[in-house]
C-alpha atoms as a PDB file:
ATOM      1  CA  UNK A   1      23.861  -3.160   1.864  1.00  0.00           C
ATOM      2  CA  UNK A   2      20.937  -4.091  -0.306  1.00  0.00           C
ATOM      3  CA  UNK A   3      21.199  -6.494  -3.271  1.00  0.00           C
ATOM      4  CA  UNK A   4      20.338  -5.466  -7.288  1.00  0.00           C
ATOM      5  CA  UNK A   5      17.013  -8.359  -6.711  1.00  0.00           C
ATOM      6  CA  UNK A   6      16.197  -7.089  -3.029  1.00  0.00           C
ATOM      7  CA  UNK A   7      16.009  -3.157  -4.173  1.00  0.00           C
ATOM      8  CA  UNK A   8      13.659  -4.617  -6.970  1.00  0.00           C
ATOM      9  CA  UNK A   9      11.852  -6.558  -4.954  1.00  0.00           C
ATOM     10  CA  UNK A  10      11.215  -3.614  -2.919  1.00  0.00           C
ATOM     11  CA  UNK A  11      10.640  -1.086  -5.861  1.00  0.00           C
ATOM     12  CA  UNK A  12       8.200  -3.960  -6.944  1.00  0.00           C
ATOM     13  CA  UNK A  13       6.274  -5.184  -4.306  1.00  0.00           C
ATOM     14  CA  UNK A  14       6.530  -1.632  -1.717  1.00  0.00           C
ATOM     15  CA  UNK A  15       8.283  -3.875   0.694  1.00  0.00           C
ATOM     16  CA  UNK A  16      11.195  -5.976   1.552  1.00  0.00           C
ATOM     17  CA  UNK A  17      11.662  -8.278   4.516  1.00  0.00           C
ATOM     18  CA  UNK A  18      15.043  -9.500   5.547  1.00  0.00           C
ATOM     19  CA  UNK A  19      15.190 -12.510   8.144  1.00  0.00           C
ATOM     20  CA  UNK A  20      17.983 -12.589  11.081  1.00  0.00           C
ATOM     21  CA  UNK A  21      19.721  -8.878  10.352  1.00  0.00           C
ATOM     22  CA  UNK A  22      19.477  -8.633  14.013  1.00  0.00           C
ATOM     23  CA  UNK A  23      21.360 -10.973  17.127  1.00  0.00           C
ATOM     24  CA  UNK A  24      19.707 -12.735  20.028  1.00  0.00           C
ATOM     25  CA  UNK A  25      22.023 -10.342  21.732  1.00  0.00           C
ATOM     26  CA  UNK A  26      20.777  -7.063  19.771  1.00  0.00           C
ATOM     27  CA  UNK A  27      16.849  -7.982  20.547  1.00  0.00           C
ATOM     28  CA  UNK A  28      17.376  -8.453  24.331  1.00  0.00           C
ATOM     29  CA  UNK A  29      19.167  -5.603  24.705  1.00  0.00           C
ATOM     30  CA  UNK A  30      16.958  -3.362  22.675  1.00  0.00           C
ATOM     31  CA  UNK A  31      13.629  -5.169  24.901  1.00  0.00           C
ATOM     32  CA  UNK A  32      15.067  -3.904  27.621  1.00  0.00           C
ATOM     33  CA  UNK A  33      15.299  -0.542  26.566  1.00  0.00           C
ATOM     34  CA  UNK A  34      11.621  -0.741  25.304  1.00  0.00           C
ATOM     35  CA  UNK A  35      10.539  -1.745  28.613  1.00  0.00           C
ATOM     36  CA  UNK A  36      12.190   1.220  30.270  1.00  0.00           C
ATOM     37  CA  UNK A  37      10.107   3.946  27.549  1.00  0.00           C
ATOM     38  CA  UNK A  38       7.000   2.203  28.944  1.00  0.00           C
ATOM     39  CA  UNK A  39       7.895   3.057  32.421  1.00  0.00           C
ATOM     40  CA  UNK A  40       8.904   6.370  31.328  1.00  0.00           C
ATOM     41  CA  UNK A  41       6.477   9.388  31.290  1.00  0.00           C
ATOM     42  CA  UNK A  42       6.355  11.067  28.157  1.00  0.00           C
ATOM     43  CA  UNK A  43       4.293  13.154  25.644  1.00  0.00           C
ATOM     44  CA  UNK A  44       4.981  10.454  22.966  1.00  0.00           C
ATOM     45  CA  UNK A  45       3.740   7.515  24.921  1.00  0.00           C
ATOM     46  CA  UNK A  46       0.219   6.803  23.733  1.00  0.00           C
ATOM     47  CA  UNK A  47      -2.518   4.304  25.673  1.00  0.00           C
ATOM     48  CA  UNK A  48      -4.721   1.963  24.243  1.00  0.00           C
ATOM     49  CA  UNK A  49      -8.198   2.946  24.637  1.00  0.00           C
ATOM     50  CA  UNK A  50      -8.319   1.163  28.403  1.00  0.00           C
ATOM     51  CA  UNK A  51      -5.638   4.258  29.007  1.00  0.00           C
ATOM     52  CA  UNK A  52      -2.926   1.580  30.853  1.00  0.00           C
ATOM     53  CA  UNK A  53      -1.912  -0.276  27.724  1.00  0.00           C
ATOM     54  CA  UNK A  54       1.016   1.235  26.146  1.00  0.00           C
ATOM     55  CA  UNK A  55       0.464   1.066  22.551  1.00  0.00           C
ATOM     56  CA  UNK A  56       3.148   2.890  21.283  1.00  0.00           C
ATOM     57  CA  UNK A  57       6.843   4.948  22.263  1.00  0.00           C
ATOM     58  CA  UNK A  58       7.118   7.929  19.672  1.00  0.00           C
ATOM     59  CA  UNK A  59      10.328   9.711  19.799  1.00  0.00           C
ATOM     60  CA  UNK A  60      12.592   6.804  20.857  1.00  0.00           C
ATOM     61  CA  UNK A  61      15.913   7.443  19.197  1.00  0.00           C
ATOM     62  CA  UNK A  62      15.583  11.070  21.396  1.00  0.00           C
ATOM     63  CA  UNK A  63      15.095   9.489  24.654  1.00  0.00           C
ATOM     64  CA  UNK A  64      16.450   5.840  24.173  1.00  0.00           C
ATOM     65  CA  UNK A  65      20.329   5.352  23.549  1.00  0.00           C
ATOM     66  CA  UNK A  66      20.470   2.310  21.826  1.00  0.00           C
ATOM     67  CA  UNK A  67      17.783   3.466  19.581  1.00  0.00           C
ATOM     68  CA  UNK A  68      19.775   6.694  18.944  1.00  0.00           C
ATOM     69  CA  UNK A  69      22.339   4.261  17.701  1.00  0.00           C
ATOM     70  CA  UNK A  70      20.069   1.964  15.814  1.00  0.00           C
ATOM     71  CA  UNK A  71      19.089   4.546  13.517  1.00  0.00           C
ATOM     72  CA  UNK A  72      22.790   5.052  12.460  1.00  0.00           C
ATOM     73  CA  UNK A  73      23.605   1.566  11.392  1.00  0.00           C
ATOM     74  CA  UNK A  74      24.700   0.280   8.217  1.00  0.00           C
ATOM     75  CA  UNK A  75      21.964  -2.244   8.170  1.00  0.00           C
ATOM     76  CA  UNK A  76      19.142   0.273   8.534  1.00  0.00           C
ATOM     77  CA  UNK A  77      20.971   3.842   7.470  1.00  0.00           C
ATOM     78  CA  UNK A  78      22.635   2.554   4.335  1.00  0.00           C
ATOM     79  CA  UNK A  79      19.446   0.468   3.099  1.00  0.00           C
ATOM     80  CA  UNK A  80      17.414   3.459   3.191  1.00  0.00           C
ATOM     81  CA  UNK A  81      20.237   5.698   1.724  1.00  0.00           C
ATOM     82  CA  UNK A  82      20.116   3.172  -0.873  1.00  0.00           C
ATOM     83  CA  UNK A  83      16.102   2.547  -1.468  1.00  0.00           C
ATOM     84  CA  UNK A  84      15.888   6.865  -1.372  1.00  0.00           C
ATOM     85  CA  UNK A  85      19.216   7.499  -3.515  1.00  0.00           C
ATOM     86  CA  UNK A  86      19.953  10.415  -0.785  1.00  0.00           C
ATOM     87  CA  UNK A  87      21.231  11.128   2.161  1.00  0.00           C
ATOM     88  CA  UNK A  88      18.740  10.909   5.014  1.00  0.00           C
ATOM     89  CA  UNK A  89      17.017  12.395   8.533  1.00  0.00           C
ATOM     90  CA  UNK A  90      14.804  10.326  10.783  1.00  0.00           C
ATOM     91  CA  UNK A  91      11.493  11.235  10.333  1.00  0.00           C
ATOM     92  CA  UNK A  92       9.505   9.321  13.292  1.00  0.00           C
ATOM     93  CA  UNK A  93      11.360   6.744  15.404  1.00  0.00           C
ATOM     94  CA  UNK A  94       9.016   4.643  17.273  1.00  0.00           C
ATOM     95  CA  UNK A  95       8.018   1.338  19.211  1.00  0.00           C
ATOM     96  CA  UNK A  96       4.521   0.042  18.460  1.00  0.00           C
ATOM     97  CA  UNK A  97       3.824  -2.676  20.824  1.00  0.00           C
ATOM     98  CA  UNK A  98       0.775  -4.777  20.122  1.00  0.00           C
ATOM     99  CA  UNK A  99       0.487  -6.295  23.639  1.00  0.00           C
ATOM    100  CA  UNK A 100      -0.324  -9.860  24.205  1.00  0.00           C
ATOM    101  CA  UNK A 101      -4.124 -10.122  24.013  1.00  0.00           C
ATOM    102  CA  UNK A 102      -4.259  -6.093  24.668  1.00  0.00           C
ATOM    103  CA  UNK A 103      -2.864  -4.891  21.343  1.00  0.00           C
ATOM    104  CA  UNK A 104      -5.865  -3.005  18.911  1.00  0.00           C
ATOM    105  CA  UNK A 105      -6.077  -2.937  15.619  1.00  0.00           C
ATOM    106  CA  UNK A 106      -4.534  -0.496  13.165  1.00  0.00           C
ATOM    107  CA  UNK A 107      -6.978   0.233  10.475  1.00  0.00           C
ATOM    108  CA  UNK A 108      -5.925   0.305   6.914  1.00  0.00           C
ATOM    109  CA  UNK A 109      -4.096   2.785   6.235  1.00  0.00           C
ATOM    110  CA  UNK A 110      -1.246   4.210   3.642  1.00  0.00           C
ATOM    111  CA  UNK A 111       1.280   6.483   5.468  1.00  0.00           C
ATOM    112  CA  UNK A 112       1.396   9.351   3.089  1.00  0.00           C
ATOM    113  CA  UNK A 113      -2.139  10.145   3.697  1.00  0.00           C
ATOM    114  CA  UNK A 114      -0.872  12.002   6.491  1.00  0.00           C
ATOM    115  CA  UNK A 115       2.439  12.904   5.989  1.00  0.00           C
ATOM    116  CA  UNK A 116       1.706  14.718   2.714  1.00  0.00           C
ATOM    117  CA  UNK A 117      -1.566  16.157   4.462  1.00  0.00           C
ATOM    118  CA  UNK A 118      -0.577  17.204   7.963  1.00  0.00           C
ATOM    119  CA  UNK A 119       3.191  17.567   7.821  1.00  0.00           C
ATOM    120  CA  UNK A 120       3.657  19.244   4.909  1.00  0.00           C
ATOM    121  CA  UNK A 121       6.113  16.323   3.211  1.00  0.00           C
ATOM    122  CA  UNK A 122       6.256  17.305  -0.698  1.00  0.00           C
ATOM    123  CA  UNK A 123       7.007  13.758  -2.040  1.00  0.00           C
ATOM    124  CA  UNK A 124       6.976  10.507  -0.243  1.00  0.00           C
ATOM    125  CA  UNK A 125      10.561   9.797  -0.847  1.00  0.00           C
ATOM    126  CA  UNK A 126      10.596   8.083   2.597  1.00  0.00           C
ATOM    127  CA  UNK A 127      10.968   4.921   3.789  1.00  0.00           C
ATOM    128  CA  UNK A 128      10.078   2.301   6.905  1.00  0.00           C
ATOM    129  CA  UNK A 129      12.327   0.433   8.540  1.00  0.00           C
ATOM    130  CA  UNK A 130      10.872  -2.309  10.971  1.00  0.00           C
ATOM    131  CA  UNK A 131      12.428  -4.134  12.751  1.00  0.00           C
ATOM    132  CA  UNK A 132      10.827  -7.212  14.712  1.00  0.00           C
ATOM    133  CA  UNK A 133      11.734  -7.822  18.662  1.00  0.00           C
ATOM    134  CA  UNK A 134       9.220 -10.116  18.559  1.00  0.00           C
ATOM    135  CA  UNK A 135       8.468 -13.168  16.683  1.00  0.00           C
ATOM    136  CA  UNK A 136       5.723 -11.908  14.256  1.00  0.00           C
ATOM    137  CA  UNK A 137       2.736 -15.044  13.801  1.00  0.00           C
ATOM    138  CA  UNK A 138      -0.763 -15.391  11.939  1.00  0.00           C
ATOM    139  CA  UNK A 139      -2.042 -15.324  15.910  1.00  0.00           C
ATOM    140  CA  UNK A 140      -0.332 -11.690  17.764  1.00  0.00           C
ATOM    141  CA  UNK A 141      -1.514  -9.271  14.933  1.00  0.00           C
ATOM    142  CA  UNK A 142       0.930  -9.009  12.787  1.00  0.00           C
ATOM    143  CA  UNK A 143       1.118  -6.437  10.011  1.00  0.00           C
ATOM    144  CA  UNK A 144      -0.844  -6.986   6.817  1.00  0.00           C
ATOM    145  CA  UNK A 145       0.116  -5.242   3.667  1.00  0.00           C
ATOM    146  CA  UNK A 146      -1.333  -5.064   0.198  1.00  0.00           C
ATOM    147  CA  UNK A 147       1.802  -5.816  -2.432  1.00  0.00           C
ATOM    148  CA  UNK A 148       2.326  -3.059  -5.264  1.00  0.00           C
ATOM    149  CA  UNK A 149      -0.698  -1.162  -3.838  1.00  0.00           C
ATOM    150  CA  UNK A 150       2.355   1.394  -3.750  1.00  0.00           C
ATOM    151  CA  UNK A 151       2.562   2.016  -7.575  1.00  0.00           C
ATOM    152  CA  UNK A 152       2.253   5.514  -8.828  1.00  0.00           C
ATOM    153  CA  UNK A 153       2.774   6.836  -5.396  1.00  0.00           C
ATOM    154  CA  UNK A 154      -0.608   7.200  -5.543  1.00  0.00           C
ATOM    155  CA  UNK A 155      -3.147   7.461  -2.044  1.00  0.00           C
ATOM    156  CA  UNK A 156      -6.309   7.511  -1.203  1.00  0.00           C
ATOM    157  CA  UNK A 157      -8.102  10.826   0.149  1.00  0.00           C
ATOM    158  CA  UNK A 158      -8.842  10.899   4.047  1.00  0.00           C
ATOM    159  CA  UNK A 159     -11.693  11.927   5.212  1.00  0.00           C
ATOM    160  CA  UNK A 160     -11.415  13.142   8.737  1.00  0.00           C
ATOM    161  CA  UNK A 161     -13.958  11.118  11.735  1.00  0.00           C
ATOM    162  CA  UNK A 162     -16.141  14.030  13.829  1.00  0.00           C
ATOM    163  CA  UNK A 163     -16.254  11.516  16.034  1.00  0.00           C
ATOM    164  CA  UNK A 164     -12.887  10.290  16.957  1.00  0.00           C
ATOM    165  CA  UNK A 165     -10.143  11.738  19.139  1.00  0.00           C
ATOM    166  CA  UNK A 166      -8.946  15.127  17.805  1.00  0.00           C
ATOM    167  CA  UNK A 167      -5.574  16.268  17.374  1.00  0.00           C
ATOM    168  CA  UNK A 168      -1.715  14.204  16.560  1.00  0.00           C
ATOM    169  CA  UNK A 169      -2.838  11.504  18.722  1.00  0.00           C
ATOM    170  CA  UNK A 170      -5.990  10.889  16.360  1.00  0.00           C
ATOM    171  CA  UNK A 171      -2.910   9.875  14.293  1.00  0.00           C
ATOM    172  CA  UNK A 172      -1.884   7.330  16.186  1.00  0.00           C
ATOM    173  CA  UNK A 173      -5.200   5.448  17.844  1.00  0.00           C
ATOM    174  CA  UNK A 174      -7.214   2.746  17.175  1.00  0.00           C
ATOM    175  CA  UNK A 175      -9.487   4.566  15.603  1.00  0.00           C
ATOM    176  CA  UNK A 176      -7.844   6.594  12.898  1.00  0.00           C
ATOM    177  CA  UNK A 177      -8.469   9.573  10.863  1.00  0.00           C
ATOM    178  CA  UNK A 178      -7.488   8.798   7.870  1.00  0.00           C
ATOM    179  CA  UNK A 179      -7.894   5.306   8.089  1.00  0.00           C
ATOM    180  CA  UNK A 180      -8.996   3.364   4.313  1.00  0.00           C
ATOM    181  CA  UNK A 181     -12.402   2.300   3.779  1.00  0.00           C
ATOM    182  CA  UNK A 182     -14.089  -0.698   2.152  1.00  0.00           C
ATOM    183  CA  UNK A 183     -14.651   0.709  -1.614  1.00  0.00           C
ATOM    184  CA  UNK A 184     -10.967   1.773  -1.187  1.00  0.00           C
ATOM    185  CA  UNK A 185      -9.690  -1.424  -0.247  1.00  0.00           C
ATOM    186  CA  UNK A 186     -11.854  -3.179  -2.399  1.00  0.00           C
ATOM    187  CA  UNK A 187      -9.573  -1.191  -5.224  1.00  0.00           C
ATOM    188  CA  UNK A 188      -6.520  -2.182  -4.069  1.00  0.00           C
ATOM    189  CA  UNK A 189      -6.719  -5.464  -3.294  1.00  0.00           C
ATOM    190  CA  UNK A 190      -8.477  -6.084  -6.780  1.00  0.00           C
ATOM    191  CA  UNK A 191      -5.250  -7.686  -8.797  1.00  0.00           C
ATOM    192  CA  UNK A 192      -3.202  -8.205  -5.360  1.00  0.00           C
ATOM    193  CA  UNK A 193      -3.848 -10.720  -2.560  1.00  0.00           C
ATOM    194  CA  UNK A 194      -3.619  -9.254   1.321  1.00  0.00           C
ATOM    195  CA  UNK A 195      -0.011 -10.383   2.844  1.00  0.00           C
ATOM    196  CA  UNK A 196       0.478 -10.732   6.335  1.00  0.00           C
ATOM    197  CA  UNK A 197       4.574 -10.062   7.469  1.00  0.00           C
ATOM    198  CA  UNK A 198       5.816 -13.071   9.590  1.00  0.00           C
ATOM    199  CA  UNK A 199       9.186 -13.638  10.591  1.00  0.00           C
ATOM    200  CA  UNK A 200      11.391 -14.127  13.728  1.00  0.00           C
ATOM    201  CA  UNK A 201      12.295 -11.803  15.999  1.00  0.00           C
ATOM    202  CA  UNK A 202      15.576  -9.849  14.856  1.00  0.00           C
ATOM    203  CA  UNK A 203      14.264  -9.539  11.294  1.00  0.00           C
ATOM    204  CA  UNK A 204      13.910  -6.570   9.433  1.00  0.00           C
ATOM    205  CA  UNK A 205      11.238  -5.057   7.071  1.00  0.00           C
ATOM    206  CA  UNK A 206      10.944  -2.405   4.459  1.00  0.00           C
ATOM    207  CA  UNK A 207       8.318  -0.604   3.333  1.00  0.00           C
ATOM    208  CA  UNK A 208       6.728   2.270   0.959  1.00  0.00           C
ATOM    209  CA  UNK A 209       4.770   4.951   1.999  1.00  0.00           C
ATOM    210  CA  UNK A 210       2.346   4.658  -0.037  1.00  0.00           C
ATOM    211  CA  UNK A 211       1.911   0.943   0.479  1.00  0.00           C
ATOM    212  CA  UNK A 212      -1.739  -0.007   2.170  1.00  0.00           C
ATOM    213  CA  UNK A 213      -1.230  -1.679   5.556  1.00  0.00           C
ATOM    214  CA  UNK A 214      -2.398  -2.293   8.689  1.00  0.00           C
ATOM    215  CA  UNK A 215      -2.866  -4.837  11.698  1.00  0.00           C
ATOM    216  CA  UNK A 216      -5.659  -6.821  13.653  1.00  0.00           C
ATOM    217  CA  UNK A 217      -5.509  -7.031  17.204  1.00  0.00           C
ATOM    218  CA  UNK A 218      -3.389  -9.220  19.393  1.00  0.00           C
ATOM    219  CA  UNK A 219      -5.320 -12.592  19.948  1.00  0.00           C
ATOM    220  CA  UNK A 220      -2.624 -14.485  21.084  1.00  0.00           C
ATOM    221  CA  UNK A 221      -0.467 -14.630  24.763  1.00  0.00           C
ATOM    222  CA  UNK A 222       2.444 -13.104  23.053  1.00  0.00           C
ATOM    223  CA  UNK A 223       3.653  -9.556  22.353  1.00  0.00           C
ATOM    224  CA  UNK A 224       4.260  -8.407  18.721  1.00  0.00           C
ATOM    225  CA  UNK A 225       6.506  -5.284  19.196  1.00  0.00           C
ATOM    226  CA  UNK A 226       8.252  -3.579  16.624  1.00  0.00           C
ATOM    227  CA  UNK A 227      10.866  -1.109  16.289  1.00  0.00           C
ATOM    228  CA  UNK A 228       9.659   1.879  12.773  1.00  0.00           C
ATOM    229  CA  UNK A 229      12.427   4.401  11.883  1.00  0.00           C
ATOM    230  CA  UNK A 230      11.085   5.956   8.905  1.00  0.00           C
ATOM    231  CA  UNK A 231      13.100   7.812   7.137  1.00  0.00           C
ATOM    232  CA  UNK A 232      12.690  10.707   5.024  1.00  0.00           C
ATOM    233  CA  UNK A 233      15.524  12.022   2.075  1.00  0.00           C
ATOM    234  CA  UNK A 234      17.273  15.817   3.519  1.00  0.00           C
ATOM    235  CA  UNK A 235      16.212  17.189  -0.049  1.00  0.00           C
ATOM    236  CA  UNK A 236      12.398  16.370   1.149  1.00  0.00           C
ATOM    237  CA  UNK A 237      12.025  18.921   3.836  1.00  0.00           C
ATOM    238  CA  UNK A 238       8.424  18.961   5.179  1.00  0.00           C
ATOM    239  CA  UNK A 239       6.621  22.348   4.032  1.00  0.00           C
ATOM    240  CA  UNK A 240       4.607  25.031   6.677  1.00  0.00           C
ATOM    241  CA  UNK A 241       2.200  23.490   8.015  1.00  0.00           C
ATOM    242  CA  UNK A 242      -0.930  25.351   9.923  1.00  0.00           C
ATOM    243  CA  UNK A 243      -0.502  23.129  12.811  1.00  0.00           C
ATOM    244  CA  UNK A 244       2.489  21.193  12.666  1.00  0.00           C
ATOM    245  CA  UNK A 245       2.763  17.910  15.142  1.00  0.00           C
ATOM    246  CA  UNK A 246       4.928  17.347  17.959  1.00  0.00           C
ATOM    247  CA  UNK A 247       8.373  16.923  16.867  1.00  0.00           C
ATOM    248  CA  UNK A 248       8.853  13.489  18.465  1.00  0.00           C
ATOM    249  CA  UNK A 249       6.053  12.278  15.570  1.00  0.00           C
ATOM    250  CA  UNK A 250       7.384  14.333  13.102  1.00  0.00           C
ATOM    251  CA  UNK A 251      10.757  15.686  13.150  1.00  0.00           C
ATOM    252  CA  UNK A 252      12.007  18.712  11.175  1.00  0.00           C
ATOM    253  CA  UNK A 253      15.521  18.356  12.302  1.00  0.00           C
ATOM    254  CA  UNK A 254      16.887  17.364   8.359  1.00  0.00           C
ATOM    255  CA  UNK A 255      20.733  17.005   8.984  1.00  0.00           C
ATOM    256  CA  UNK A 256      21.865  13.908   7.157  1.00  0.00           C
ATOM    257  CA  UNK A 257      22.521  10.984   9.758  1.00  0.00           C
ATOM    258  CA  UNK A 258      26.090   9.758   9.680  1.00  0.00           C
ATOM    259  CA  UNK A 259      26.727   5.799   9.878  1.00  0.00           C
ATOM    260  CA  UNK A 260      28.129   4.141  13.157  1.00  0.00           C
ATOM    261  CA  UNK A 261      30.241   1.039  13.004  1.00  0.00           C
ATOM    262  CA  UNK A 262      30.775  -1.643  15.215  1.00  0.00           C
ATOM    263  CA  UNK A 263      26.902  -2.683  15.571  1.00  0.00           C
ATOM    264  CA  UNK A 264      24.236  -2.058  18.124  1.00  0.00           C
ATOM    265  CA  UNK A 265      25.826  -2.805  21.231  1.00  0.00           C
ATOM    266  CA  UNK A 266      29.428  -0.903  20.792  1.00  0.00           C
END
């Protein structure tokens, strides 16, 4: 699905966006699901810190149908098949919604921090898919990475907050554990300028594990949701862990997905 110059691109830069992969069509139908998991009581919803704001669905393609099937198509399944050179399992399957004028930041951060740390993954031979039901602009906090700050595979130590929240959702707030500080940001950004992803709604984005990223809040009247399946190769199971989170952030279920044709809405 991917071209010889887009799977260097990615292998390049640690990420890979793809305008209008995604229907008018596709995006309604897949707001409308969205909307539904926000209405929808479950362990994998997460608040802002006002405790009303939904900032984020974990879990989705376990609770949502269409997202079940969105993790299965060619556009997203065969990429990462591709980009990992194995078969596949979904990792984490979530919404993050950056709400008009609600939506908080998301520190710095590189992925693998935590992965590798708390869920035992032995490589990060993994790999985010985005994909925007939003238009992403410079205004509703849209995500900022650091190109090639990827290389080597290499990330930064965490050092856990006393003060923040405790537990997975200290994961997953505004205020994370493992979150990058100045000196190390400082680092990467040295030889590589800060790139902020804008697109249209319906685009999709690709991106490393190890890649340095994050998001300011939401200072516009517009939402900036986004659809993350991150994948993770079946020959990368996820080791013991001493306490191992939920399975709706971090699934051990490693049977290779198989592809559905025919698009998102069958």
């Amino acid at each position: 699905m991917l071209t010889e110059s887009q799977i260097a691109e990615y292998r390049s830069q640690g990420f890979l966006l793809i305008e209008d992969v995604f229907d008018a069509a596709d995006i309604a139908a897949l707001r409308d699901e969205v909307a539904g998991l926000y209405a929808t009581e479950h362990p994998g919803r997460i608040f802002e810190e006002d405790g009303t704001t939904v900032r984020g669905i974990h879990g989705c393609h376990t609770t949502g149908a269409l997202f079940s099937r969105l993790v299965r198509l060619p556009e997203l399944l065969c990429a990462a098949e591709e980009l990992l050179e194995s078969k596949v399992h979904v990792f984490q399957c979530k919404v993050n919604a950056k709400q008009a004028l609600r939506g908080e930041v998301w520190q710095w951060h590189q992925d693998y921090s935590v992965w590798g740390a708390k869920d035992g993954m032995p490589e990060p031979r993994a790999v985010n898919a985005a994909v925007l039901l939003d238009d992403a602009t410079e205004h509703n906090g849209p995500l900022l990475v650091v190109p090639g700050s990827h290389r080597n595979d290499a990330t930064a130590p965490w050092r856990p907050d006393a003060a923040g929240p405790s537990g997975w959702e200290a994961d997953l707030s505004a205020k994370l554990e493992f979150a990058l500080d100045a000196e190390r940001m400082a680092e990467v950004t040295a030889e590589s300028e800060i790139r902020s992803i804008v697109g249209r709604a319906g685009s999709l984005l690709f991106f490393h594990p190890c890649i340095a990223h994050g998001s300011g809040a939401n200072m516009s009247p517009t939402d900036r949701t986004m659809a993350f399946v991150s994948y993770n190769s079946v020959d990368n199971e996820l080791r013991d862990v001493p306490r191992p989170r939920p399975e709706f952030v971090a699934s051990r279920d490693y049977r290779p997905l198989e592809l559905v044709e025919g698009g998102l809405i069958a």
